[in-house]
PDB file of N, CA and C in Angstrom:
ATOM      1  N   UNK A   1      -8.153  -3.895  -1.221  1.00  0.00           N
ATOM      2  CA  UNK A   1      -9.377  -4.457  -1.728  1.00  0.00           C
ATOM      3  C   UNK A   1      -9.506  -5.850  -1.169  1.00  0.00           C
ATOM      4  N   UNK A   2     -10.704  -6.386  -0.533  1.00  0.00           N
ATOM      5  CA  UNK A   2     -10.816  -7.422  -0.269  1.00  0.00           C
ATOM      6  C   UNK A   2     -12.047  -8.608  -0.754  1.00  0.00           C
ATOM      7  N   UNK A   3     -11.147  -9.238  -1.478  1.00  0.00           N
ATOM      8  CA  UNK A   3     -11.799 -10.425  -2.186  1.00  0.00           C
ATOM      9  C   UNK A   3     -12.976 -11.544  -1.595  1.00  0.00           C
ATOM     10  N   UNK A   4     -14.112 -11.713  -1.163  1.00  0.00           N
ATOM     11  CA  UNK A   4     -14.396 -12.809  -0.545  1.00  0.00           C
ATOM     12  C   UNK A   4     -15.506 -14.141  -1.481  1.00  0.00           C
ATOM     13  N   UNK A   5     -15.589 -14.721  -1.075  1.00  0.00           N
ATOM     14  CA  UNK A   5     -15.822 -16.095  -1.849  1.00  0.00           C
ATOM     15  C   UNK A   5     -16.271 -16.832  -0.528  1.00  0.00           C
ATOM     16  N   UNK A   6     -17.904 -17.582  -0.844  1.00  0.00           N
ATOM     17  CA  UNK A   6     -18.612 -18.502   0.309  1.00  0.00           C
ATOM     18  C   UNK A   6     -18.554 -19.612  -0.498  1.00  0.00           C
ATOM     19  N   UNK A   7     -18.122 -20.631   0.553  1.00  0.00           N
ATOM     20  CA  UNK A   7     -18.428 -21.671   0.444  1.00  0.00           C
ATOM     21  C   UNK A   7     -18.803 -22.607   1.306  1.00  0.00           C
ATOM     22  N   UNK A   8     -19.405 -23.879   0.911  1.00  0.00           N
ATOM     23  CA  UNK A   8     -19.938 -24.655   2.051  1.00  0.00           C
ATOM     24  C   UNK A   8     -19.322 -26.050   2.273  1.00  0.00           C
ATOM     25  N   UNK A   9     -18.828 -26.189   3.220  1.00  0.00           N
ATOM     26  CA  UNK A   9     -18.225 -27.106   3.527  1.00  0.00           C
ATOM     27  C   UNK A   9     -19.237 -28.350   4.736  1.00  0.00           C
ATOM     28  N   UNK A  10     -18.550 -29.585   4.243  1.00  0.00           N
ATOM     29  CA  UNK A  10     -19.792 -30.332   5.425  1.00  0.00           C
ATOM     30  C   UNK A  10     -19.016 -30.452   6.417  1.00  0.00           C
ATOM     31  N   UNK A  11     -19.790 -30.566   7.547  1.00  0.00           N
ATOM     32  CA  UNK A  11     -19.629 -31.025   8.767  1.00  0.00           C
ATOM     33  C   UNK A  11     -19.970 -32.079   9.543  1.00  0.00           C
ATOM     34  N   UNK A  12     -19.479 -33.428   8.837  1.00  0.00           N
ATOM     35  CA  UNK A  12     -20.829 -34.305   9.129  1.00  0.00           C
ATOM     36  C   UNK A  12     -22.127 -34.660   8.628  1.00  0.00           C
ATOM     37  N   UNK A  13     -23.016 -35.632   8.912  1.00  0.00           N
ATOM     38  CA  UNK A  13     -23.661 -35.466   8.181  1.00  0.00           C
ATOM     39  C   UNK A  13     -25.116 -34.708   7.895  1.00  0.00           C
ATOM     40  N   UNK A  14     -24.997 -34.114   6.940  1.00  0.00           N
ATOM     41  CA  UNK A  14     -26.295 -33.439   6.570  1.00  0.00           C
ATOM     42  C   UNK A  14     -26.036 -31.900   7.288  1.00  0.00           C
ATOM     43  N   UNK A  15     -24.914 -31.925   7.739  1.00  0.00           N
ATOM     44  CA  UNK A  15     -24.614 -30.389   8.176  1.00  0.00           C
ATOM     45  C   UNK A  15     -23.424 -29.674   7.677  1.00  0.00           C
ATOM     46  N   UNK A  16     -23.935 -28.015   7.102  1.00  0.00           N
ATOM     47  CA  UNK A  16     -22.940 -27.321   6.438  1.00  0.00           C
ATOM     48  C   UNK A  16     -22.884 -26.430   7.321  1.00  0.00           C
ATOM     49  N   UNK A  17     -21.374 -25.970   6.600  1.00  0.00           N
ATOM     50  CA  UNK A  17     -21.374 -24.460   7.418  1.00  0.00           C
ATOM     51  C   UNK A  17     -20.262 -23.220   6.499  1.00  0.00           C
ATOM     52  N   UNK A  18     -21.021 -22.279   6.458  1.00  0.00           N
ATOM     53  CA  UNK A  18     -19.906 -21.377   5.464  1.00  0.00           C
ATOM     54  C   UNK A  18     -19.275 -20.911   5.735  1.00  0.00           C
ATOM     55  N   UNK A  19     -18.767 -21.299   4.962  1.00  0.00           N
ATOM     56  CA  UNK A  19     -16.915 -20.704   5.248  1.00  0.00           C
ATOM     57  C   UNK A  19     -16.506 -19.398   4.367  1.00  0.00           C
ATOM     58  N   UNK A  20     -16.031 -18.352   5.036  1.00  0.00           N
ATOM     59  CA  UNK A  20     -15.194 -17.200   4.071  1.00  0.00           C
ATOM     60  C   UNK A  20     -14.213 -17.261   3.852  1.00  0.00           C
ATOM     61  N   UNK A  21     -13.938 -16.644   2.819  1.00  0.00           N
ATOM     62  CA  UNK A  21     -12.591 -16.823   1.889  1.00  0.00           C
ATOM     63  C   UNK A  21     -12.122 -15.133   1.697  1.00  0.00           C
ATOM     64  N   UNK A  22     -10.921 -15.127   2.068  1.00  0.00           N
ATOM     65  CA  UNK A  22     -10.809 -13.608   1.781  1.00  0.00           C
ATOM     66  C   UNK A  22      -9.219 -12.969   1.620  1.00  0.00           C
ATOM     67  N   UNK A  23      -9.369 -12.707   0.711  1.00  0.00           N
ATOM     68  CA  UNK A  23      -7.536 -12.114   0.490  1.00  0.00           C
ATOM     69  C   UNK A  23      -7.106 -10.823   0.601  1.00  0.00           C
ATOM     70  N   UNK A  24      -6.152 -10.278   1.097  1.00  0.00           N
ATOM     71  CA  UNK A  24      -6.062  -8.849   1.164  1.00  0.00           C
ATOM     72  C   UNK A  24      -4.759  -8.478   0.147  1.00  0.00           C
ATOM     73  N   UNK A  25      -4.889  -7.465  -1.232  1.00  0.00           N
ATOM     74  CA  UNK A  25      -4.069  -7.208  -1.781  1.00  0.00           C
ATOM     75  C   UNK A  25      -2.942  -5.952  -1.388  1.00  0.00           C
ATOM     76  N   UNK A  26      -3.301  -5.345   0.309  1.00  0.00           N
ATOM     77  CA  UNK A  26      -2.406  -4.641   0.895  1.00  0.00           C
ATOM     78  C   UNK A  26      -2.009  -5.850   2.512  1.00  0.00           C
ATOM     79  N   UNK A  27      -0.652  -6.155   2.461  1.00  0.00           N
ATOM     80  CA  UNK A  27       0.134  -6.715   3.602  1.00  0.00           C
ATOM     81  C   UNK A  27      -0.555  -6.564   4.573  1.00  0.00           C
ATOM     82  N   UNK A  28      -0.706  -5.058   5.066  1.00  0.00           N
ATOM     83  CA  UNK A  28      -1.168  -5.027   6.517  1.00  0.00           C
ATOM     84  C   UNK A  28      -1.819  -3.805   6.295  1.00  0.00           C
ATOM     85  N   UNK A  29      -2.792  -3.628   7.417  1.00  0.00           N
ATOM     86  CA  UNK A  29      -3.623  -2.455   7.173  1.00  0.00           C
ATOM     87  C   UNK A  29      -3.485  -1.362   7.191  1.00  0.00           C
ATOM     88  N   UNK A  30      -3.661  -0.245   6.931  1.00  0.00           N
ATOM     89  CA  UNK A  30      -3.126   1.255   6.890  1.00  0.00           C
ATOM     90  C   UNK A  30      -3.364   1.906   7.886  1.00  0.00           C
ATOM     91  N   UNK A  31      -2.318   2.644   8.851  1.00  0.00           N
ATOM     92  CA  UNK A  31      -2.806   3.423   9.798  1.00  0.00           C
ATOM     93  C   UNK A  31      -3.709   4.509   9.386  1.00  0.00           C
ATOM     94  N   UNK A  32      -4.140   5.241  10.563  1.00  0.00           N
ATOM     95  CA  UNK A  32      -4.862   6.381  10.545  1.00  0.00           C
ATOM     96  C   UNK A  32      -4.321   7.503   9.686  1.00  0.00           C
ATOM     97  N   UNK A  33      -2.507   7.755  10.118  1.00  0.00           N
ATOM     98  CA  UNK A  33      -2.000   8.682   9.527  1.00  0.00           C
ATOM     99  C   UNK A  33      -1.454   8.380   7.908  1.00  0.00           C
ATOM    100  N   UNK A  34      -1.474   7.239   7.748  1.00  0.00           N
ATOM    101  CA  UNK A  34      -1.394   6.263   6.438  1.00  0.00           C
ATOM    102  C   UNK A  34      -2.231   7.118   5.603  1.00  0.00           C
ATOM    103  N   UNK A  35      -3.791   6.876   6.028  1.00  0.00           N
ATOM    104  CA  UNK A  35      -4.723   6.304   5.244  1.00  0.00           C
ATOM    105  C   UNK A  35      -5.127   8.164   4.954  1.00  0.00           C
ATOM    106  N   UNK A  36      -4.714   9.030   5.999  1.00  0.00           N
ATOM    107  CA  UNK A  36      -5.144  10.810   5.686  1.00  0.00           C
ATOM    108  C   UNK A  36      -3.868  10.452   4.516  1.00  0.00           C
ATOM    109  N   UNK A  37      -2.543  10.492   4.525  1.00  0.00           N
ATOM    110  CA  UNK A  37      -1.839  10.848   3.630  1.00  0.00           C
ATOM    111  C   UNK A  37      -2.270  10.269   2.013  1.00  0.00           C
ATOM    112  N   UNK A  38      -2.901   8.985   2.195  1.00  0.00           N
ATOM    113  CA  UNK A  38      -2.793   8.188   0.991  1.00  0.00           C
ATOM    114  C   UNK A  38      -4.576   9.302   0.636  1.00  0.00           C
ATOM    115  N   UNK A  39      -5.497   9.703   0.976  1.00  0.00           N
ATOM    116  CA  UNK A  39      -6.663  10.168   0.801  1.00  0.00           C
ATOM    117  C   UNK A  39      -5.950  11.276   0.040  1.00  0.00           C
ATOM    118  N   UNK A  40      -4.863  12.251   0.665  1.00  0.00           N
ATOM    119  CA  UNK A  40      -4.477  13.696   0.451  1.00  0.00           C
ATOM    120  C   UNK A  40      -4.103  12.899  -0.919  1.00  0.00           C
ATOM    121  N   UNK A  41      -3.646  12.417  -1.081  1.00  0.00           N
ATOM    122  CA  UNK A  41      -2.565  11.859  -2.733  1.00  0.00           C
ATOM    123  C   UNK A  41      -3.532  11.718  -3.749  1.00  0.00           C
ATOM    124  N   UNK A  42      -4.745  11.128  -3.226  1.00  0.00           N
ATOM    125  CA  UNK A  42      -5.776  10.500  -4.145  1.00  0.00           C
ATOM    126  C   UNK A  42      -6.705  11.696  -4.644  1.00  0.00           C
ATOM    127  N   UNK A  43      -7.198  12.139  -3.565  1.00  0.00           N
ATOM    128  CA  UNK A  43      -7.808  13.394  -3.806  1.00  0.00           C
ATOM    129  C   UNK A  43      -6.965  14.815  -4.790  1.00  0.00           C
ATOM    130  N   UNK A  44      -5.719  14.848  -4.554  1.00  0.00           N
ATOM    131  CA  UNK A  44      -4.995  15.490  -5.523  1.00  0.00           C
ATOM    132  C   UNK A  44      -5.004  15.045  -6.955  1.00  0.00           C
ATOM    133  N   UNK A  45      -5.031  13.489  -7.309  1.00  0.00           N
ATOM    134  CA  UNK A  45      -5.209  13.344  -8.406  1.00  0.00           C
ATOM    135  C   UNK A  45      -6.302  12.957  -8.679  1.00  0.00           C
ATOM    136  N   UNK A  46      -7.291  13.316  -7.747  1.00  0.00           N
ATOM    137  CA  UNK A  46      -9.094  13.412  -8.278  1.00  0.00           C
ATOM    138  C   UNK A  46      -9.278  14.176  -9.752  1.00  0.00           C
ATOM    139  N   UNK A  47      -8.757  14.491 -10.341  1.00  0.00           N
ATOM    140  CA  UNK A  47      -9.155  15.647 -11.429  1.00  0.00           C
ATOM    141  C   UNK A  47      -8.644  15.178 -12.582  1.00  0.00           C
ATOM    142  N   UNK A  48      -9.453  15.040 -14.002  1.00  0.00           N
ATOM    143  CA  UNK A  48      -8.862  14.626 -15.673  1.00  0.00           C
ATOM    144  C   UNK A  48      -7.538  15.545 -15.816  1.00  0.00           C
ATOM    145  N   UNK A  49      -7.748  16.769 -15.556  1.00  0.00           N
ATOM    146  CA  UNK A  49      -6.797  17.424 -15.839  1.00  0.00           C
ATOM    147  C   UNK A  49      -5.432  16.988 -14.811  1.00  0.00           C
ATOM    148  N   UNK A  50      -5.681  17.111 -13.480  1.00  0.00           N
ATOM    149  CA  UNK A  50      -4.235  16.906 -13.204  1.00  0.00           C
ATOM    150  C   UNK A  50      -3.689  15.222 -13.536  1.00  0.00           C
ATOM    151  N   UNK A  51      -4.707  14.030 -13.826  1.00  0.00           N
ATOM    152  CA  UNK A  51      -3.964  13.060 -14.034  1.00  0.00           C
ATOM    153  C   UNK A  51      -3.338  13.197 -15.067  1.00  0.00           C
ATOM    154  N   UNK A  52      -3.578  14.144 -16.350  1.00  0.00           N
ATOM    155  CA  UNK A  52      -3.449  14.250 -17.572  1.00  0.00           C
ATOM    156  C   UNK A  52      -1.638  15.573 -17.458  1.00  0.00           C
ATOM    157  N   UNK A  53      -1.896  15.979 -16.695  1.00  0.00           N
ATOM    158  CA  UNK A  53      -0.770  16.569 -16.413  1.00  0.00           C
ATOM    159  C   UNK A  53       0.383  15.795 -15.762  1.00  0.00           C
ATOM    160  N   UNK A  54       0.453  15.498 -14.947  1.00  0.00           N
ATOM    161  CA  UNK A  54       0.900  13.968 -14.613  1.00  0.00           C
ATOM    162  C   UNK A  54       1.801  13.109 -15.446  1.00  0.00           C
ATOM    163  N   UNK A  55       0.513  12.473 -16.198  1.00  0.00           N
ATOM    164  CA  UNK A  55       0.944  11.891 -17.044  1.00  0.00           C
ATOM    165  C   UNK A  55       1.842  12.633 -18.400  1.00  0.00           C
ATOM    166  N   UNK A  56       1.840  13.838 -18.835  1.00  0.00           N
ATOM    167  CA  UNK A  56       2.386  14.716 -19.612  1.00  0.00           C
ATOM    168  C   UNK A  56       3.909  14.787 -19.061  1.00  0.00           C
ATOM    169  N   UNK A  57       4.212  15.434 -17.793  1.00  0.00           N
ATOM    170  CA  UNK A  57       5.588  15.032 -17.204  1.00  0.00           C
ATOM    171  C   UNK A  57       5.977  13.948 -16.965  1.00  0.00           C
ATOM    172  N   UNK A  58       5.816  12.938 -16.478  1.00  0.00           N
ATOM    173  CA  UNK A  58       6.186  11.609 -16.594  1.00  0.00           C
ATOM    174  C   UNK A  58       6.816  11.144 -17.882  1.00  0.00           C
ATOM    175  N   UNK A  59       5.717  11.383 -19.071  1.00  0.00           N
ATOM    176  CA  UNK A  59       6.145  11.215 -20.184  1.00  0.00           C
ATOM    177  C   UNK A  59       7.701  11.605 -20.476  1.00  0.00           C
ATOM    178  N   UNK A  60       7.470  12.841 -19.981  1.00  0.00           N
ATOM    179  CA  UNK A  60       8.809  13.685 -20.596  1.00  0.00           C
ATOM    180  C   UNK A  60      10.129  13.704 -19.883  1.00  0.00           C
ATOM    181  N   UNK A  61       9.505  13.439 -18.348  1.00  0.00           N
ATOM    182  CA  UNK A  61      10.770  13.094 -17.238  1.00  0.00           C
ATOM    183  C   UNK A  61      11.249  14.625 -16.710  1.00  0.00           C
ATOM    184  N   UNK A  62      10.473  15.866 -17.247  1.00  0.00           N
ATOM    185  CA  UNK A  62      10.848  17.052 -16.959  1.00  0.00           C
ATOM    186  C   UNK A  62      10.254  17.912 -17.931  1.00  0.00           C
ATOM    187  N   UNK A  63       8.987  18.660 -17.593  1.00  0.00           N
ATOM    188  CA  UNK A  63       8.382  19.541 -18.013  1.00  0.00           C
ATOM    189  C   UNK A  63       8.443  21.166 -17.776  1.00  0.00           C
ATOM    190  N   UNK A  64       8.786  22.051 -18.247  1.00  0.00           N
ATOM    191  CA  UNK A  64       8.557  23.811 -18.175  1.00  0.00           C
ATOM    192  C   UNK A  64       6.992  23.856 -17.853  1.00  0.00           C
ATOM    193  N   UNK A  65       6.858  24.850 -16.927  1.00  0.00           N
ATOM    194  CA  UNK A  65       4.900  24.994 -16.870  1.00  0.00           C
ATOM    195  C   UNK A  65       4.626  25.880 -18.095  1.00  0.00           C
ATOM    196  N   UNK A  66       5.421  26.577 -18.856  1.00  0.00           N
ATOM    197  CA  UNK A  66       5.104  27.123 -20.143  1.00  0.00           C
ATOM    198  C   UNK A  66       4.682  26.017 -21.216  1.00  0.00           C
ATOM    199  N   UNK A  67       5.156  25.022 -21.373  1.00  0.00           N
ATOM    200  CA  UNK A  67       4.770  23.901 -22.135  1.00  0.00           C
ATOM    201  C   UNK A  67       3.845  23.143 -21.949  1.00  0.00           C
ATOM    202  N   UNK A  68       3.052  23.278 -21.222  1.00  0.00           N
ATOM    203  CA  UNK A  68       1.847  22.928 -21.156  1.00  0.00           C
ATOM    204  C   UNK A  68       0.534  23.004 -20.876  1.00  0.00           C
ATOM    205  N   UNK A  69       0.811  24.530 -21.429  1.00  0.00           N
ATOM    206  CA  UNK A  69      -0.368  25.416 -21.730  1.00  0.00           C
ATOM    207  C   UNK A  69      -1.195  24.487 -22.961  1.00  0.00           C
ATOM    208  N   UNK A  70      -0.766  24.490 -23.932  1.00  0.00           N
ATOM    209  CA  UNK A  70      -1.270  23.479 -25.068  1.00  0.00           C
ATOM    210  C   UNK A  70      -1.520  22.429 -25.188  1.00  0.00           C
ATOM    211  N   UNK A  71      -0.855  21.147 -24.786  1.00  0.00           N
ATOM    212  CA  UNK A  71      -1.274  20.067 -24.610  1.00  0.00           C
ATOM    213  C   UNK A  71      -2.364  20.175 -23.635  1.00  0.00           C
ATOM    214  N   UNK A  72      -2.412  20.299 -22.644  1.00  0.00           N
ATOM    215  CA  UNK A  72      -4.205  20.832 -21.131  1.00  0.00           C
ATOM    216  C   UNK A  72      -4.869  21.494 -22.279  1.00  0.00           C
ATOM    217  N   UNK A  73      -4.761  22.718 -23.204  1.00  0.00           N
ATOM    218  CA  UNK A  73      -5.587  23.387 -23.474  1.00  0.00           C
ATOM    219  C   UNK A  73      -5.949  23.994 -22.072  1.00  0.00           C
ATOM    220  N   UNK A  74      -4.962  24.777 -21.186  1.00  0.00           N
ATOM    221  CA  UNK A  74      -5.362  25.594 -20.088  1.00  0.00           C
ATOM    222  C   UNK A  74      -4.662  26.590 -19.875  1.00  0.00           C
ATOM    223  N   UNK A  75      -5.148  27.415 -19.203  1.00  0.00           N
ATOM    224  CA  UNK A  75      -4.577  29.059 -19.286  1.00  0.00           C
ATOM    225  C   UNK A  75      -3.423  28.524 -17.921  1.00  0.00           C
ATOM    226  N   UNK A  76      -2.155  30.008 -18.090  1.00  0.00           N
ATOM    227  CA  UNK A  76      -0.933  29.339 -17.624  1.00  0.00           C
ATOM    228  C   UNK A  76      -1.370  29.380 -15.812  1.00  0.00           C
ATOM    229  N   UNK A  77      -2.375  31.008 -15.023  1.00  0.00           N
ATOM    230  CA  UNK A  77      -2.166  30.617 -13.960  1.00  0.00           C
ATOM    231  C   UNK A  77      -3.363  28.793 -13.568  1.00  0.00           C
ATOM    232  N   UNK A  78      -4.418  28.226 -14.505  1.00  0.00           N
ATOM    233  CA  UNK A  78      -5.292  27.284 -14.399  1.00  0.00           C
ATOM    234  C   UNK A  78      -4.128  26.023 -14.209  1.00  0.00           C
ATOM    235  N   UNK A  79      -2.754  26.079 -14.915  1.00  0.00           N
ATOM    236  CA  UNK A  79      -1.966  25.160 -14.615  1.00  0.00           C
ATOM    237  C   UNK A  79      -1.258  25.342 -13.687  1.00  0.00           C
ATOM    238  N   UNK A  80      -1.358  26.682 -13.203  1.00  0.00           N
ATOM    239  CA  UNK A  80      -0.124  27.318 -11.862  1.00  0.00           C
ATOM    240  C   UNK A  80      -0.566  26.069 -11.170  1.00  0.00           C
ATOM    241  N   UNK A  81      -2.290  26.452 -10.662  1.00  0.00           N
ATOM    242  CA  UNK A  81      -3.289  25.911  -9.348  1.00  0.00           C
ATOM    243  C   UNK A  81      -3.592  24.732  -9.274  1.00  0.00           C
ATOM    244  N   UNK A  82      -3.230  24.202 -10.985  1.00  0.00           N
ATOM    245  CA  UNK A  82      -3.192  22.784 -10.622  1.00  0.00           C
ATOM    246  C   UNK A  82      -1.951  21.975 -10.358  1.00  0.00           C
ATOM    247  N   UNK A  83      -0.389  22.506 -10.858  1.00  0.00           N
ATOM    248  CA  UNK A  83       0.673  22.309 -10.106  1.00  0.00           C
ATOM    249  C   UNK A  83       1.128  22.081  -8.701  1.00  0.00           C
ATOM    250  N   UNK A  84       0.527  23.409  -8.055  1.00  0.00           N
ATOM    251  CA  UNK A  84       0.510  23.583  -6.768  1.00  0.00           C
ATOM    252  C   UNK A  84      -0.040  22.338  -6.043  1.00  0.00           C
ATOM    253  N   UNK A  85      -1.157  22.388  -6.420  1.00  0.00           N
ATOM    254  CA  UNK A  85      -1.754  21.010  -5.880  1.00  0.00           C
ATOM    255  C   UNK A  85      -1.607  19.575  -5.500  1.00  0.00           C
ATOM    256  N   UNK A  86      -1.028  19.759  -6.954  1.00  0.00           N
ATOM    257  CA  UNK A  86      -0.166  18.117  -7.050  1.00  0.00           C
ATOM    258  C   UNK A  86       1.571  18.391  -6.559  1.00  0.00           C
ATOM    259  N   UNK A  87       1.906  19.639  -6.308  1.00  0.00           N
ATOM    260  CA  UNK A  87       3.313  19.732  -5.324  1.00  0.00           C
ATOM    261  C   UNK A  87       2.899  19.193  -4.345  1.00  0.00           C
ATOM    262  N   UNK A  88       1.687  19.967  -3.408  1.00  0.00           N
ATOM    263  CA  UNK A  88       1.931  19.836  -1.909  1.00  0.00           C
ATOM    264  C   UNK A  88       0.964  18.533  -1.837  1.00  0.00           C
ATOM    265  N   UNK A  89       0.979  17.645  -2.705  1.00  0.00           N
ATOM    266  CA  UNK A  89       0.680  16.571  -2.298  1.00  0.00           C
ATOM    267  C   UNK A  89       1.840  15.683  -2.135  1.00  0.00           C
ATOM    268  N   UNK A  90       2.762  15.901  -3.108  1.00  0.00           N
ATOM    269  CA  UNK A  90       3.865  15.609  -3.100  1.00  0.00           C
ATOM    270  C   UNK A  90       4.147  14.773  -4.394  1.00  0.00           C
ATOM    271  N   UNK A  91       3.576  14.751  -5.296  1.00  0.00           N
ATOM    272  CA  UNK A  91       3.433  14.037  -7.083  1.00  0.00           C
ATOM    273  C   UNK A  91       4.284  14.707  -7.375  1.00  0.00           C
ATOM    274  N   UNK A  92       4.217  15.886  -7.297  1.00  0.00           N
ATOM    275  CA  UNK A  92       5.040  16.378  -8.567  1.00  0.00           C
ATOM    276  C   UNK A  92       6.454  17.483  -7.464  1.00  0.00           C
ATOM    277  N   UNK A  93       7.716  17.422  -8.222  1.00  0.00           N
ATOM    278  CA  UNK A  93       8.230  18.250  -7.983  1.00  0.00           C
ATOM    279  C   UNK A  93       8.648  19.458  -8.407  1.00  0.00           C
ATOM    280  N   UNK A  94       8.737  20.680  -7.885  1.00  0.00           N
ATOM    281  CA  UNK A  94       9.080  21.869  -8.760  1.00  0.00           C
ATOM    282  C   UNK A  94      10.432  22.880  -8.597  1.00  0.00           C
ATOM    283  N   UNK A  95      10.982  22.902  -9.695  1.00  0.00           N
ATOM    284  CA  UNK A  95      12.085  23.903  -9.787  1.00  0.00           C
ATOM    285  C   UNK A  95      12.287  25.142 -10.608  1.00  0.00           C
ATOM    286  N   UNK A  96      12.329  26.375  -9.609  1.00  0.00           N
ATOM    287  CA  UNK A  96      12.434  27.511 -10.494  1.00  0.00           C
ATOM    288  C   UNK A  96      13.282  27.326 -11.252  1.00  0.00           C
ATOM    289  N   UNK A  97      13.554  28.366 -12.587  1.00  0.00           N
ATOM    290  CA  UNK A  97      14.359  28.629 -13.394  1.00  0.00           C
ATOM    291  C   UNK A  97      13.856  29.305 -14.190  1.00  0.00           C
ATOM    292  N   UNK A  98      14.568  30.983 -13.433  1.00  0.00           N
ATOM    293  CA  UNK A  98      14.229  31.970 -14.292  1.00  0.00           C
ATOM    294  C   UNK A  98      13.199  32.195 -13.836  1.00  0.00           C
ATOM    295  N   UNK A  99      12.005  32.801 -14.712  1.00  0.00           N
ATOM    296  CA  UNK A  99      10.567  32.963 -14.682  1.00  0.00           C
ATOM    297  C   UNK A  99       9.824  31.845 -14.473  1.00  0.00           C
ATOM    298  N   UNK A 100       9.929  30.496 -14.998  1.00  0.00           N
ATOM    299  CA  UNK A 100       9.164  29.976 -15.049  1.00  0.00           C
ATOM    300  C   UNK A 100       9.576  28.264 -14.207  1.00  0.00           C
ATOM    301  N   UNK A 101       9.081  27.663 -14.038  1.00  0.00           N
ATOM    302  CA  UNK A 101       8.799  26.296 -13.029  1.00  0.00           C
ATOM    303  C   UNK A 101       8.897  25.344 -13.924  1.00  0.00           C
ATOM    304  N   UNK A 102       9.951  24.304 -13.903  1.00  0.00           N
ATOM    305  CA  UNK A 102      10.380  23.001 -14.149  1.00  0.00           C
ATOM    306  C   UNK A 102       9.932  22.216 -13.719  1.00  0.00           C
ATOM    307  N   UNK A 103       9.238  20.954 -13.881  1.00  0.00           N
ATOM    308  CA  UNK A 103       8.421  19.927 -13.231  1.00  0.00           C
ATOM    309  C   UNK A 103       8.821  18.587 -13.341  1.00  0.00           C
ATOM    310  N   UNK A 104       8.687  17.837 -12.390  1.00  0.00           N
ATOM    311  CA  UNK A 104       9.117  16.162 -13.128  1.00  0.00           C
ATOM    312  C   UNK A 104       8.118  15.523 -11.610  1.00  0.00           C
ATOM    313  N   UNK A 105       7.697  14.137 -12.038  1.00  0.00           N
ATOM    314  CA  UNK A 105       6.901  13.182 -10.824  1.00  0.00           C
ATOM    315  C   UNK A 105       8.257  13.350 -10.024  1.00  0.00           C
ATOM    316  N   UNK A 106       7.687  12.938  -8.785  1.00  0.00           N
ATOM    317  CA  UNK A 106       8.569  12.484  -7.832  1.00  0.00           C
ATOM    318  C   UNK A 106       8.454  10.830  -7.747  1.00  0.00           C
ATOM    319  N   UNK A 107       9.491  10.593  -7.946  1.00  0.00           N
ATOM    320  CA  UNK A 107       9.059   8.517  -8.291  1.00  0.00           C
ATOM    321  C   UNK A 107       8.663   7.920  -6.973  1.00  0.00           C
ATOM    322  N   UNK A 108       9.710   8.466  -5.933  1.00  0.00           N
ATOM    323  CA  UNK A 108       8.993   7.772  -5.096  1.00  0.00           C
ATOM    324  C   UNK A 108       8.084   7.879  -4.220  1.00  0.00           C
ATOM    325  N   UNK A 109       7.439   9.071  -4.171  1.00  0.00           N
ATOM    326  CA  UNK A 109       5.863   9.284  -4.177  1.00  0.00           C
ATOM    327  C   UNK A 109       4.799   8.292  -4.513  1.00  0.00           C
ATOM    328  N   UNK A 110       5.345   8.436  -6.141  1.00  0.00           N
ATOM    329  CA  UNK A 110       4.519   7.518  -6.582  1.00  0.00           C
ATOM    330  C   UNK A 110       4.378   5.848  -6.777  1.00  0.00           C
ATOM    331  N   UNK A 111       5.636   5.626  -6.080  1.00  0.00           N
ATOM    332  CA  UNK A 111       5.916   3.862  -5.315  1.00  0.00           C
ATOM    333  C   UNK A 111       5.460   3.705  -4.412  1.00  0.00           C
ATOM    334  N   UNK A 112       5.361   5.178  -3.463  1.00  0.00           N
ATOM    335  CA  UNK A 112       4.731   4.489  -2.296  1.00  0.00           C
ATOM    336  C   UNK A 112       3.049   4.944  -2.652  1.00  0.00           C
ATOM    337  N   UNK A 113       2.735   5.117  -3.267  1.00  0.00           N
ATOM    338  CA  UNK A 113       0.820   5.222  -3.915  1.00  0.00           C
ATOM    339  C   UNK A 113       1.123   3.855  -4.615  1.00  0.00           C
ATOM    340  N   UNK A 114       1.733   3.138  -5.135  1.00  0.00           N
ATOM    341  CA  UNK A 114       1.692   1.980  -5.949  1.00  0.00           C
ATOM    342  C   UNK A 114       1.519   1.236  -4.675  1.00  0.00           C
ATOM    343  N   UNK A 115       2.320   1.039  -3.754  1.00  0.00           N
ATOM    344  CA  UNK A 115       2.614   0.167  -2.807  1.00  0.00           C
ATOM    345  C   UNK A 115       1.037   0.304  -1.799  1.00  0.00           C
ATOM    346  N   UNK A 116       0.622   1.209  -1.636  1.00  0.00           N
ATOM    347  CA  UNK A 116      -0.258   1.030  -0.635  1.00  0.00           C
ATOM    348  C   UNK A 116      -1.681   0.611  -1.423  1.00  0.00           C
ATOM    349  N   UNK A 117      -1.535   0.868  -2.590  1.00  0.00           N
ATOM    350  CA  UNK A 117      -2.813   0.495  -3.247  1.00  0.00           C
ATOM    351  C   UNK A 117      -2.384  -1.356  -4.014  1.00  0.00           C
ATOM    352  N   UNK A 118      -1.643  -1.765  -3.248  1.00  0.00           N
ATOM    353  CA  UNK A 118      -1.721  -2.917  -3.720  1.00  0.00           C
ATOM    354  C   UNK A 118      -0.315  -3.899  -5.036  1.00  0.00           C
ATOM    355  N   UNK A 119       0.017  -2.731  -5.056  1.00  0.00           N
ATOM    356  CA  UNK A 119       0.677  -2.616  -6.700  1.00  0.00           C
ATOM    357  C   UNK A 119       2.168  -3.196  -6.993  1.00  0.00           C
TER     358      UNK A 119
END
């Protein structure tokens, strides 16, 4: 995000000239292949529901996809498709067991989405 702020400074007399002011809250700018990966991340968590899922494992540090049929209020394959999603973005990680899929964030996924957005 970039901040800017005019101001006028003199130059002598009876003459101004404006000056920009501007801060950047990312170091250096994002490459091309940066900026597709950081879009793919963002766009995965485009949706109430998957931030809300998200945030549900995080909470817990390790979620069953059976357990959170109820808290979403969503049917189990509506959470399959939104799992999936946020796997191959790379948010979330998944482990069989048994029938059903174990979940937890991947942290540092989500350091480097902190990091490029400024954070």
């Amino acid at each position: 995000m970039v901040k800017s702020r005019s101001a006028k400074t003199t130059m002598g007399v009876g003459v101004t000239k404006a000056v920009a002011c501007s801060t950047s809250t990312i170091a250096a700018p994002l490459s091309t292949n940066d900026a597709v990966n950081l879009a793919r991340t963002l766009a995965a968590l485009a949706d109430p529901v998957r931030i809300r899922l998200v945030s549900l494992v995080a909470a817990q540090g390790e979620v069953c996809s059976c357990d959170l049929e109820v808290p979403l209020a969503k049917s189990q394959p509506t959470i399959s498709h939104h799992t999936t999603i946020l796997a191959r973005a790379g948010i979330l990680v998944g482990e069989k067991r048994g029938r059903w899929t174990w979940w937890r964030v991947d942290t540092e996924s989500l350091a480097e989405l902190r990091r490029a957005l400024g954070g």
